[in-house]
N, C-alpha and C. Protein backbone atom coordinates (compact mmCIF):
# COMPACT_ATOMS: atom_id res chain seq x y z
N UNK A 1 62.16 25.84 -23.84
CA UNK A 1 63.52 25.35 -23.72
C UNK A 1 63.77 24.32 -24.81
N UNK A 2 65.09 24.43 -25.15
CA UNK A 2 65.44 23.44 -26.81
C UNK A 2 65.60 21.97 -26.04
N UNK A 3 65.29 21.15 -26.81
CA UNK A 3 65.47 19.54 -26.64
C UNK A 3 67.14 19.77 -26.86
N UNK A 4 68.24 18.97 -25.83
CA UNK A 4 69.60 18.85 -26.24
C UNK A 4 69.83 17.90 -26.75
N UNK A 5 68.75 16.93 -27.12
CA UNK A 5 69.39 15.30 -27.29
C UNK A 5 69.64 15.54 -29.36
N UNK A 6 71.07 14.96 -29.10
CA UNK A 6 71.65 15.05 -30.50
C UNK A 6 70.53 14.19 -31.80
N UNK A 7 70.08 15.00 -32.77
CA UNK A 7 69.00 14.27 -33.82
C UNK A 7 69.52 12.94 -33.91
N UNK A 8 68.69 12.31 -34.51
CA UNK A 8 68.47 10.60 -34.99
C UNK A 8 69.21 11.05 -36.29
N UNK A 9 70.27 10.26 -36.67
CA UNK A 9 70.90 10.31 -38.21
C UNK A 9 70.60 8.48 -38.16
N UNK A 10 69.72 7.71 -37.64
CA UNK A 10 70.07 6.51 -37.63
C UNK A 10 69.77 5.98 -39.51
N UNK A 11 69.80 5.67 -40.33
CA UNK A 11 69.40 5.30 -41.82
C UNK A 11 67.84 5.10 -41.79
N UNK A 12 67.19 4.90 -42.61
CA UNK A 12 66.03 4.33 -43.30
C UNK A 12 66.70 2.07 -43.50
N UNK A 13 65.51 1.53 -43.07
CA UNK A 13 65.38 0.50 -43.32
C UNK A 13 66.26 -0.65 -42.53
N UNK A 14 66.35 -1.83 -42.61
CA UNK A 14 66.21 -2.76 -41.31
C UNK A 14 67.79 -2.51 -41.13
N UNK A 15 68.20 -2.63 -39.92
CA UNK A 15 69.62 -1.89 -39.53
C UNK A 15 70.83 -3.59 -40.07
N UNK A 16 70.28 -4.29 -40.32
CA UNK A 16 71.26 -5.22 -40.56
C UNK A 16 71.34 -5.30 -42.11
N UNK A 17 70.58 -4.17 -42.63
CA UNK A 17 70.96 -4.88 -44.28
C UNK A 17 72.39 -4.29 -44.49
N UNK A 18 72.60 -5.31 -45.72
CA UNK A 18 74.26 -4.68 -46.34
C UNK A 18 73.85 -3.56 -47.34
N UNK A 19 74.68 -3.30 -47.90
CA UNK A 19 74.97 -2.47 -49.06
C UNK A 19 73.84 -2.75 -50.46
N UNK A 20 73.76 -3.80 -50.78
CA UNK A 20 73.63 -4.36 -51.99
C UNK A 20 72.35 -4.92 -51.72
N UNK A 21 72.00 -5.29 -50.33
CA UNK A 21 70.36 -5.40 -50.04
C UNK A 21 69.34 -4.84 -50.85
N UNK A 22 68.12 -5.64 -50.63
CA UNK A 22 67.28 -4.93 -51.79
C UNK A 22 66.21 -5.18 -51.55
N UNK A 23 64.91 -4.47 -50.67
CA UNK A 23 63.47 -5.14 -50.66
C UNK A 23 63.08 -6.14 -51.81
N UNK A 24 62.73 -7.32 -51.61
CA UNK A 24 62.07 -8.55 -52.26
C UNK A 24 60.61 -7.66 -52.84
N UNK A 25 60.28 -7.10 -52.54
CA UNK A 25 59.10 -6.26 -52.85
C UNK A 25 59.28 -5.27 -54.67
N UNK A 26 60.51 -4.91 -54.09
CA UNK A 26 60.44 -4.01 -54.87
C UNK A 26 61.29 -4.77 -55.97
N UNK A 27 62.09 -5.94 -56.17
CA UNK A 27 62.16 -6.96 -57.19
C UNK A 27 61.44 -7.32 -57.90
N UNK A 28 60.07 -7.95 -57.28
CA UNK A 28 58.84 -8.01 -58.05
C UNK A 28 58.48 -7.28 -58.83
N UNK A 29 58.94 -6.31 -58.80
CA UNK A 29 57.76 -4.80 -60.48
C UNK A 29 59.54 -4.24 -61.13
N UNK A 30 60.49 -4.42 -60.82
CA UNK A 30 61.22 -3.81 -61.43
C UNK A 30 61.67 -4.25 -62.66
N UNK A 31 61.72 -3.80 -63.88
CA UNK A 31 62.09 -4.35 -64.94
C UNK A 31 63.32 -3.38 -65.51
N UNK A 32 64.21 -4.45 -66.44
CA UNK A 32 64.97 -3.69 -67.41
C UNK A 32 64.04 -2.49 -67.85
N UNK A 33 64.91 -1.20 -67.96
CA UNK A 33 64.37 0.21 -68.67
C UNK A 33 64.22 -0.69 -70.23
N UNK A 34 65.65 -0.86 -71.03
CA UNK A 34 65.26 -1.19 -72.15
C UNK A 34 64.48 -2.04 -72.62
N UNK A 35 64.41 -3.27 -71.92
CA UNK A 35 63.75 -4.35 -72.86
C UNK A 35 62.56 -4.36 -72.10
N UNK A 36 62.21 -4.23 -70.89
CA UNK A 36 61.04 -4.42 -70.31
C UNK A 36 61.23 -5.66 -69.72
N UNK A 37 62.33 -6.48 -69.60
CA UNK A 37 62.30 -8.43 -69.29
C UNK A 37 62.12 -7.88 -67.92
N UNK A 38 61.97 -8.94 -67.16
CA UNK A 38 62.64 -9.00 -65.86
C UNK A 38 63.79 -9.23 -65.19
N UNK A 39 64.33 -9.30 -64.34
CA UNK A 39 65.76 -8.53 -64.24
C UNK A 39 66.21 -9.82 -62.89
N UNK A 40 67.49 -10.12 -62.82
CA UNK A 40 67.93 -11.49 -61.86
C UNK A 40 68.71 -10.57 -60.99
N UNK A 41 68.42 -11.16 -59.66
CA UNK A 41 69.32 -10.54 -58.75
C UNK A 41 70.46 -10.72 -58.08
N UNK A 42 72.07 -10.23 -58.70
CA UNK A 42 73.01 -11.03 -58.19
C UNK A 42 73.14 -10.17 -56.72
N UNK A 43 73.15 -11.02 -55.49
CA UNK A 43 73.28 -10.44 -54.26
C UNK A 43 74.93 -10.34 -53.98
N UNK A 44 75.93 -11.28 -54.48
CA UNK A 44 76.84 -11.24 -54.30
C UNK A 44 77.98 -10.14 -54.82
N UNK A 45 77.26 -9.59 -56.02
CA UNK A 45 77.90 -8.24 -56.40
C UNK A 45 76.57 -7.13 -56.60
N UNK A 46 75.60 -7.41 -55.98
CA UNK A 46 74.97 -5.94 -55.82
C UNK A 46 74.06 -5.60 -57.05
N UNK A 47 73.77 -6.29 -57.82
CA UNK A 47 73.48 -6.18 -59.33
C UNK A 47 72.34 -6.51 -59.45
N UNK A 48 71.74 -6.00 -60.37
CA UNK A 48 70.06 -6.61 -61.01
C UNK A 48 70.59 -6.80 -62.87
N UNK A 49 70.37 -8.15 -62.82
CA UNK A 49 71.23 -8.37 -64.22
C UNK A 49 70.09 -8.65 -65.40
N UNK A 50 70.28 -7.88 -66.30
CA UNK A 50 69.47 -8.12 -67.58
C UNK A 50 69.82 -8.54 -68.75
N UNK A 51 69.30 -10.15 -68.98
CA UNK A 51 70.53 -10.78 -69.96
C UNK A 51 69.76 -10.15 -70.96
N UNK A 52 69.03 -10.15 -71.22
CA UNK A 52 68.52 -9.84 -73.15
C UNK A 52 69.44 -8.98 -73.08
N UNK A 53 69.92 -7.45 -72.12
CA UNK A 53 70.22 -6.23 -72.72
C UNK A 53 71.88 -6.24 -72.53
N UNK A 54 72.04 -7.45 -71.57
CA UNK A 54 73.46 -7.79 -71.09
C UNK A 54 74.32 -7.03 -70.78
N UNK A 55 72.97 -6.65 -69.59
CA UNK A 55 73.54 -4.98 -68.43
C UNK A 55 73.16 -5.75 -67.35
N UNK A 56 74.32 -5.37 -66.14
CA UNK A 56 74.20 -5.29 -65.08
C UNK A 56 74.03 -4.09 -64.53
N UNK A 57 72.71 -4.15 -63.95
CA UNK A 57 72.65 -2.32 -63.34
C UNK A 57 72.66 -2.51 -61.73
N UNK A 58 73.93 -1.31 -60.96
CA UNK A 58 74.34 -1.69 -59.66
C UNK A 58 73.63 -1.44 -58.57
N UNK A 59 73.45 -1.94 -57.40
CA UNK A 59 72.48 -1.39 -56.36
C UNK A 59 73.55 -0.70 -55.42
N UNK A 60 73.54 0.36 -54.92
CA UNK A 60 73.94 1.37 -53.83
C UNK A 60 72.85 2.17 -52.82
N UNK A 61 73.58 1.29 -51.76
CA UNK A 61 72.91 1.75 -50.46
C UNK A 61 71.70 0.87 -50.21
N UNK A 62 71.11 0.01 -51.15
CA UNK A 62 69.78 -0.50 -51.23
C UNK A 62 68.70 0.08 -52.63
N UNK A 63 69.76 0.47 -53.09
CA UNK A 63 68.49 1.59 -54.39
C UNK A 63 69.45 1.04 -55.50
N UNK A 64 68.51 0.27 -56.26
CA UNK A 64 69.06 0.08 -58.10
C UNK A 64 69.20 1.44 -58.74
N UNK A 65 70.10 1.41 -59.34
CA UNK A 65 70.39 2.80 -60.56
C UNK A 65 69.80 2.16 -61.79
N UNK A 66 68.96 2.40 -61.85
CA UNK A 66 68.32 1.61 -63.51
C UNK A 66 68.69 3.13 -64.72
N UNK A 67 69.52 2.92 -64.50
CA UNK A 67 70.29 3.93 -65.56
C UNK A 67 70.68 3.59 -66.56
N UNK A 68 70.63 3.06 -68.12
CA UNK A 68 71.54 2.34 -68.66
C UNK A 68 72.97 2.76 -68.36
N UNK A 69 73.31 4.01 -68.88
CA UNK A 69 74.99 4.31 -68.34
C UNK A 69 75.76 4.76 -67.42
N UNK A 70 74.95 3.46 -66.44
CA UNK A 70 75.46 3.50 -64.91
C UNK A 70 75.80 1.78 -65.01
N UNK A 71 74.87 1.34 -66.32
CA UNK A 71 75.39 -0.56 -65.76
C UNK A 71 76.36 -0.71 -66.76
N UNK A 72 76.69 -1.82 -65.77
CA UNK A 72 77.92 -2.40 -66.87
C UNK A 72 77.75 -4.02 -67.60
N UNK A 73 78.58 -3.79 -68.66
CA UNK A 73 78.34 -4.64 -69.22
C UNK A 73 78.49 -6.12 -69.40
N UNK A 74 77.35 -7.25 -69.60
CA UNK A 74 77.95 -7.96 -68.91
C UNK A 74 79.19 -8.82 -69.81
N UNK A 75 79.69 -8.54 -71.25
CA UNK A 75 80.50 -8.87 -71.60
C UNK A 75 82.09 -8.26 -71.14
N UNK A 76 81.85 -7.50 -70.35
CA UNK A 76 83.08 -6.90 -69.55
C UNK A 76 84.07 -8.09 -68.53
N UNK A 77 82.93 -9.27 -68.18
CA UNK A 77 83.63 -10.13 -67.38
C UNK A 77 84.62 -10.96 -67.93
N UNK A 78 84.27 -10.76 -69.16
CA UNK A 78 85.44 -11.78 -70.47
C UNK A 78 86.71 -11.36 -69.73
């Protein structure tokens, strides 16, 4: 006989993070693609910011896009 109870769609990872959350773990080893620096974490817009390359690359869902042409730039705030 089939189980009726409707599947778990509950997410991956602690149920109170926001959007822009980001394991502290995984901050530690992540570096700019281009320059290799290490990378600052703005929590307030979601960002892992890399001044040498003066990219902000965005976090969604909890996952950085370390894409270069996914970040933006940070002379865009002018």
């Amino acid at each position: 006989m089939a189980d009726d109870k409707p599947a778990d769609t509950t997410p991956a990872g602690p149920p109170s993070a926001e959007a822009g959350d980001i394991d502290p773990r995984l901050l530690e080893i992540l570096v700019c693609p281009l320059t290799k620096d290490t990378l600052e974490y703005d929590r307030q817009r979601a960002e892992l910011i890399s001044k040498k390359a003066q990219l902000a690359y965005p976090i969604r869902e909890g996952i950085p896009i370390m894409l270069p042409e996914e970040a933006r730039h940070l002379d865009d705030d002018a």
